[in-house]
Protein backbone atom coordinates (compact mmCIF):
# COMPACT_ATOMS: atom_id res chain seq x y z
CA UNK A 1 113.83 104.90 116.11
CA UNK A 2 111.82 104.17 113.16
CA UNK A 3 110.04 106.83 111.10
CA UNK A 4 107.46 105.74 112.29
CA UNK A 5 106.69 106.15 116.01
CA UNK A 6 103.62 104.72 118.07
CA UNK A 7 103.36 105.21 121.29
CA UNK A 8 100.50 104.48 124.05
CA UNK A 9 98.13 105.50 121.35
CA UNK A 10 94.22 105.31 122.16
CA UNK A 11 91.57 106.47 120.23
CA UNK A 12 88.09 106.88 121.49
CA UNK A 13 84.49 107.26 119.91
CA UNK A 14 81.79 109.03 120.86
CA UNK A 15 78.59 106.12 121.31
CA UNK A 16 75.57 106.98 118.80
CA UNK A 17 73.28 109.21 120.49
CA UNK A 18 74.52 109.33 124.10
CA UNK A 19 77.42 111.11 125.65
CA UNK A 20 79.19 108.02 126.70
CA UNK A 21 82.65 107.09 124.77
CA UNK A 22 84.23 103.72 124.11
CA UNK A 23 87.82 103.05 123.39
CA UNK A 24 88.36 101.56 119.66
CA UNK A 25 92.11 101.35 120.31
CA UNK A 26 93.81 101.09 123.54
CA UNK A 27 97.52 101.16 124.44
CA UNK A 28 99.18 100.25 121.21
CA UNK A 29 102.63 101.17 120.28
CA UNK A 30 104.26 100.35 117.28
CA UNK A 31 107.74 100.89 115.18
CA UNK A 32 107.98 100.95 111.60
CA UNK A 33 111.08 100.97 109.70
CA UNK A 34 111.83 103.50 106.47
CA UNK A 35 110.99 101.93 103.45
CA UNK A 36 109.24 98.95 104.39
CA UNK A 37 106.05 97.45 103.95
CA UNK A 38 103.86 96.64 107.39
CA UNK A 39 100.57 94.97 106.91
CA UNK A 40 97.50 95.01 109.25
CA UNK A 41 95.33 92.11 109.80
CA UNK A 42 92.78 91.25 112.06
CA UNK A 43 88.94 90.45 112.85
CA UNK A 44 86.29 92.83 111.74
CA UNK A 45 85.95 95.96 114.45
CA UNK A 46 89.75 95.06 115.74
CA UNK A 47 90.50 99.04 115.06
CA UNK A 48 92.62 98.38 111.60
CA UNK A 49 91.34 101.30 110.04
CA UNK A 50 91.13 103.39 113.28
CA UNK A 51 94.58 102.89 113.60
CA UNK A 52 95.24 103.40 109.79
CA UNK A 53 93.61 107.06 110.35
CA UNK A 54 94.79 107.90 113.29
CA UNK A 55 98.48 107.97 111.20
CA UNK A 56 97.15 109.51 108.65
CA UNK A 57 95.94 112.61 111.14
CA UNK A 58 92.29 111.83 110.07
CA UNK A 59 90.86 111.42 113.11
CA UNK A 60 92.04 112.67 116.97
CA UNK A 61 93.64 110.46 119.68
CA UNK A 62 92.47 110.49 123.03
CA UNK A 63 95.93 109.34 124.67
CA UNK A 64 99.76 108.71 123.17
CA UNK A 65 101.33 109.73 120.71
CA UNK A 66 102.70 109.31 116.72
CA UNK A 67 105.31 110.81 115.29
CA UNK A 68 106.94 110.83 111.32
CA UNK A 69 110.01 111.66 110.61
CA UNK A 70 110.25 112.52 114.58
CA UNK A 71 106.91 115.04 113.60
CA UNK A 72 103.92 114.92 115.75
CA UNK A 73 100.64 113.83 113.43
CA UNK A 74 97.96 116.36 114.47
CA UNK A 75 96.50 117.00 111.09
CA UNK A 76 96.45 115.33 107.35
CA UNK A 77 100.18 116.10 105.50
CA UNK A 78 101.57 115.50 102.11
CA UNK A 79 104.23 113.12 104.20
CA UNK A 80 101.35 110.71 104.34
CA UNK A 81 98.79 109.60 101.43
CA UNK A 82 95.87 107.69 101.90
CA UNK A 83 94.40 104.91 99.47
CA UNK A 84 90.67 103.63 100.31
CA UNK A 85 88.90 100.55 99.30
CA UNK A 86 86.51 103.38 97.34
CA UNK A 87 88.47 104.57 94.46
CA UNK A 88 86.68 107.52 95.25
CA UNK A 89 88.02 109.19 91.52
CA UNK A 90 86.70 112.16 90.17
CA UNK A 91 83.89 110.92 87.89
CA UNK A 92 84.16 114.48 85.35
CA UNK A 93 88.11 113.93 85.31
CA UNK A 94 89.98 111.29 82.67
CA UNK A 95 92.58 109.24 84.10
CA UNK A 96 95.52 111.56 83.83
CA UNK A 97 93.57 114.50 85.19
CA UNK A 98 92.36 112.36 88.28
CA UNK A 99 95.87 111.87 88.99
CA UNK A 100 97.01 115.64 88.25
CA UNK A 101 94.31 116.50 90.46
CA UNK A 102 96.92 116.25 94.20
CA UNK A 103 99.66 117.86 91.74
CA UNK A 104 96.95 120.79 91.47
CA UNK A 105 96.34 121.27 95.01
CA UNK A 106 100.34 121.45 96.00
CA UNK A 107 100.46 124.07 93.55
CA UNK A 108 103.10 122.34 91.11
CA UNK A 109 103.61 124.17 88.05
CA UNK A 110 101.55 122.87 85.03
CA UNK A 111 104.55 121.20 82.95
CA UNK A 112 105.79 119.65 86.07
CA UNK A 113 102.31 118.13 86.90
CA UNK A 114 101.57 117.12 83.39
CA UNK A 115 105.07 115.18 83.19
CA UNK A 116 104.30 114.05 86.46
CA UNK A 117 101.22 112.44 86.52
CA UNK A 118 101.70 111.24 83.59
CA UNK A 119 104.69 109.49 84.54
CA UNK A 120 102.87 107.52 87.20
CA UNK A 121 100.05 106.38 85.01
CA UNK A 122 102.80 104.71 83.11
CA UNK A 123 104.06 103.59 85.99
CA UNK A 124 100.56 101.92 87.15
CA UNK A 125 100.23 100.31 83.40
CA UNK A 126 97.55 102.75 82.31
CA UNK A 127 99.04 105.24 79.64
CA UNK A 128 97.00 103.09 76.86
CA UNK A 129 94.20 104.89 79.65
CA UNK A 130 95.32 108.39 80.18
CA UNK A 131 92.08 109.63 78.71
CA UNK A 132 89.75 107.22 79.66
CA UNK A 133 87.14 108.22 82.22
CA UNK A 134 86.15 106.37 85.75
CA UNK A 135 83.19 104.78 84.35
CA UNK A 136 85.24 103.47 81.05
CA UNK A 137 87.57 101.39 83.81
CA UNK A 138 87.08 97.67 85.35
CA UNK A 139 87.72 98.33 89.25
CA UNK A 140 91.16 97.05 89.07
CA UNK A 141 92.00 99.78 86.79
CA UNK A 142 90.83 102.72 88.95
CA UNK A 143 92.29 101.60 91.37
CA UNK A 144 95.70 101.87 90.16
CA UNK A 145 94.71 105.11 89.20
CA UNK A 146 93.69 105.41 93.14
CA UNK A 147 96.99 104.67 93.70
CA UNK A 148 99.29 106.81 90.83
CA UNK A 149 97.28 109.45 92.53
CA UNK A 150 98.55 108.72 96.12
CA UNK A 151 101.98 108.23 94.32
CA UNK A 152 102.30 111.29 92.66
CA UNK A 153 102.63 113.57 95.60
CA UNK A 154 105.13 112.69 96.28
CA UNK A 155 104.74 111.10 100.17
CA UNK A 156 107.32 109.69 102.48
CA UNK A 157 104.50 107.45 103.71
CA UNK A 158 101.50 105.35 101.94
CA UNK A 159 98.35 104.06 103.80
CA UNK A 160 96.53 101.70 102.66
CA UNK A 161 92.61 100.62 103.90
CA UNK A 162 91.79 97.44 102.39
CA UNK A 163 92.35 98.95 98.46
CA UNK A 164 91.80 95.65 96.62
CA UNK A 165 88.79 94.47 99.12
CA UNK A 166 85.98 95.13 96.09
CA UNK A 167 87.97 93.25 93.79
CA UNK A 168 87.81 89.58 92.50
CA UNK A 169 90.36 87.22 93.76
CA UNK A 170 91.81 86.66 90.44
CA UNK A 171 91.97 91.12 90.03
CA UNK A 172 93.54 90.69 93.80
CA UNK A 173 96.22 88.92 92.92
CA UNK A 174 97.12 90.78 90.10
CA UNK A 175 97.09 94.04 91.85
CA UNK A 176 98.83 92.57 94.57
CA UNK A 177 102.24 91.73 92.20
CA UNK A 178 101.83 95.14 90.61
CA UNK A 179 101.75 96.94 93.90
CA UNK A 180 105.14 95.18 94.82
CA UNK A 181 106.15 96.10 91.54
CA UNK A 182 105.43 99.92 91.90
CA UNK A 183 107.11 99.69 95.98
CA UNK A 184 109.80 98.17 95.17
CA UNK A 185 111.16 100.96 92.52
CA UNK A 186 110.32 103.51 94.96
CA UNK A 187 110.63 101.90 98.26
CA UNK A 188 107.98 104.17 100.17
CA UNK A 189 107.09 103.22 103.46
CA UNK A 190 103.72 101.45 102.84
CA UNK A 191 101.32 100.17 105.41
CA UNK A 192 98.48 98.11 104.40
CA UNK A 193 95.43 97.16 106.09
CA UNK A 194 93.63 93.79 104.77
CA UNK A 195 91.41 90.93 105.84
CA UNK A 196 92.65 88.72 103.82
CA UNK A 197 95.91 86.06 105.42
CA UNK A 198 97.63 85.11 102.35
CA UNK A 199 97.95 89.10 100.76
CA UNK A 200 99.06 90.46 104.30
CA UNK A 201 101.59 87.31 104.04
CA UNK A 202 102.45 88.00 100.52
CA UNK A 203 102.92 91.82 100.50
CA UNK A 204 104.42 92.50 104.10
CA UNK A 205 107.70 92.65 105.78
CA UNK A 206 106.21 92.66 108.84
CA UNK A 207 102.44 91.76 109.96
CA UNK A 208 101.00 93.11 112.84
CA UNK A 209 98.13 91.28 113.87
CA UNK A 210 95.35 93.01 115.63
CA UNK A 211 92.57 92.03 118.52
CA UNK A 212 89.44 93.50 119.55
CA UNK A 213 87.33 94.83 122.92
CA UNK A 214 88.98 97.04 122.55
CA UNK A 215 91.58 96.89 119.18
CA UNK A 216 95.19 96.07 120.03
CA UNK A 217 98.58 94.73 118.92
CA UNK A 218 98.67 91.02 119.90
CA UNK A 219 101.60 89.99 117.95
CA UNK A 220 104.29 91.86 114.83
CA UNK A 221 105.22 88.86 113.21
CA UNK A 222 108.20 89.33 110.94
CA UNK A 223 107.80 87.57 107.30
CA UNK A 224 111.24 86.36 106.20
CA UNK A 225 110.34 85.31 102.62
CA UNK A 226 112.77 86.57 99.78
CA UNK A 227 111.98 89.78 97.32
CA UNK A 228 110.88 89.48 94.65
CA UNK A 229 107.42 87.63 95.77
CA UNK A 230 106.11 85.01 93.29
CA UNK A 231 103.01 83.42 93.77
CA UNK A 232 105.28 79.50 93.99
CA UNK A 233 106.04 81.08 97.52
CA UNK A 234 102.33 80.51 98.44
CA UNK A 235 102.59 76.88 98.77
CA UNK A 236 106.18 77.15 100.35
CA UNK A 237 105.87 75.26 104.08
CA UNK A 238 107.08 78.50 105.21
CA UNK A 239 104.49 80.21 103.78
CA UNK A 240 102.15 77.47 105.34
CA UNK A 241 102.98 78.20 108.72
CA UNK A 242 102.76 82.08 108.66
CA UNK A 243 99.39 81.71 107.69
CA UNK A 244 98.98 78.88 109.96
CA UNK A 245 100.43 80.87 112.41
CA UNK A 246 97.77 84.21 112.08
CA UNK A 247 94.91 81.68 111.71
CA UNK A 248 95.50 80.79 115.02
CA UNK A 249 95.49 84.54 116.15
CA UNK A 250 92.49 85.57 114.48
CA UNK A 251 90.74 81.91 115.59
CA UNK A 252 91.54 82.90 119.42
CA UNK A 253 90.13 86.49 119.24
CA UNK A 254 86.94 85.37 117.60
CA UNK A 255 86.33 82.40 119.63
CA UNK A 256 87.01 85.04 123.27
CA UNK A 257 84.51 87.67 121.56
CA UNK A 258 81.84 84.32 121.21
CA UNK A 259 82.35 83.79 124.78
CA UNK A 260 81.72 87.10 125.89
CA UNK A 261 78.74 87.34 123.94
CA UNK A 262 77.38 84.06 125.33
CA UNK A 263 78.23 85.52 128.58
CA UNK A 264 76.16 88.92 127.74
C-alpha cells in the first residue's frame, strides 16, 4: 500500500448551462510511494489538474475512492498543500509574512511561526527578501515564496499544478534544481503536474502519463536516472528515450482526438 491510494476514481462536471454531466476522469487508479516524487504529464484537457484536485479534496468525485495515510480525502487537510501556477501571494503581506500567513491559520504560536517561516524563506534562497513585497519580486522569486508557504505547514503531501508554467525556460530550469534541492532535504511526497517532457523527466521518480475523452492513466513509467539530477543527464541516451518514449504517448492521444474530430 502506498500512502497514497487511487482507486476507480471518476470525477464528473456539470456541462455549462444544461443539466447534462461529462466525465473529466474515468476509472483511474493509482499508487504512490512515501517520499517520492510522481509527475503528471499529458495533452491539454487530459484531467491533470482534475486529478491533482481531486487529491487535494478540492473538488468531489463521482465514483472511487482516495485515501492518505489509509484516510479517506473528502475535504482540503493540512496532510496535503497545494502550489498553483498563480503565486496567488498576498499583495499587502512582505515575503516572510506571506509565508507566516498558513502558520497563522493552524494557530502556531507567534515565536514558533516567526522561526518557522522564516526558516523556510532561507530555505527557498530568499532571506536577502524577507521584507520585500510581491510586486518587488521577478516571478521566479514568488514563487518560491509560493512554495516556502506550502512548506511551512508542515504537510505529509505536496501538489503541484504546473508552478513554473509562467516562467521563462531559463527561470524553469533554475527552479526546477532548487525544487530538488528543497525535496530532497525533506523528502515530502511531491506530485507535480507539467506540460513540459524534459521537467516531468527531470524531476520525477515516476511519470504517469495521462490521455483524454475522457482523462486516464495510459502508462506510469518509472525514471531510473540517479539523484542528484544535473542538467548533463539531459543529453544522456537514457534520458533520450524517456522522452522519446512520452512523445510517442502524447503524439498517439493527439493524433486519436484529430480523428475524432474529423469524424464529428
Amino acid at each position: 500500500m502506498g500512502q497514497i491510494e487511487i482507486r476507480g476514481l471518476s470525477i464528473d462536471y456539470r456541462k455549462p448551462k444544461s443539466d447534462e454531466t461529462f466525465t473529466a476522469v474515468e476509472n483511474v487508479s493509482l499508487s504512490i510511494e512515501k517520499g517520492s516524487f510522481v509527475t503528471i504529464v499529458g495533452s491539454s484537457g487530459c484531467g491533470k489538474s482534475t486529478l491533482l484536485m481531486a487529491i487535494a479534496g478540492l473538488i468531489p468525485r463521482a465514483r472511487g475512492s482516495i485515501q492518505v495515510d489509509g484516510k479517506e480525502v473528502s475535504k482540503p487537510g493540512p496532510d496535503r498543500a497545494m502550489v498553483f501556477q498563480d503565486a496567488s501571494l498576498l499583495p499587502w503581506r512582505s515575503v516572510h509574512a506571506n509565508v507566516r500567513f498558513g502558520l497563522e491559520l493552524q494557530r502556531w504560536t507567534r515565536d514558533d511561526i516567526d522561526e518557522r517561516a522564516m526558516r523556510y524563506v532561507r530555505m527557498v534562497g530568499l532571506g536577502a527578501f524577507a521584507d520585500y513585497h510581491p510586486h518587488q519580486l521577478s516571478g521566479g522569486m514568488r514563487q518560491r515564496v509560493n512554495i516556502a508557504r506550502a512548506l511551512a505547514v508542515d504537510p505529509d503531501v505536496l501538489l503541484m499544478d504546473e508552478p513554473f508554467g509562467a516562467l521563462d525556460a531559463q527561470t524553469r530550469e533554475v527552479m526546477g534544481d532548487e525544487l530538488l534541492r528543497i525535496w530532497e532535504r525533506d523528502k515530502k511526497t511531491a506530485i507535480f503536474v507539467t506540460h513540459a517532457i524534459d521537467e516531468a523527466i527531470f524531476l520525477g521518480d515516476r511519470v504517469v502519463v495521462m490521455g483524454r475523452n475522457p482523462g486516464h492513466i495510459r502508462d506510469v513509467v518509472d525514471i531510473d536516472l540517479p539523484r542528484p539530477r544535473t542538467a548533463v543527464m539531459l543529453d544522456s541516451p537514457a534520458f533520450v528515450a524517456y522522452r522519446k518514449r512520452l512523445r510517442e504517448y502524447i503524439a498517439a492521444d493527439m493524433q486519436s482526438l484529430q480523428m475524432v474530430e474529423d469524424v464529428v
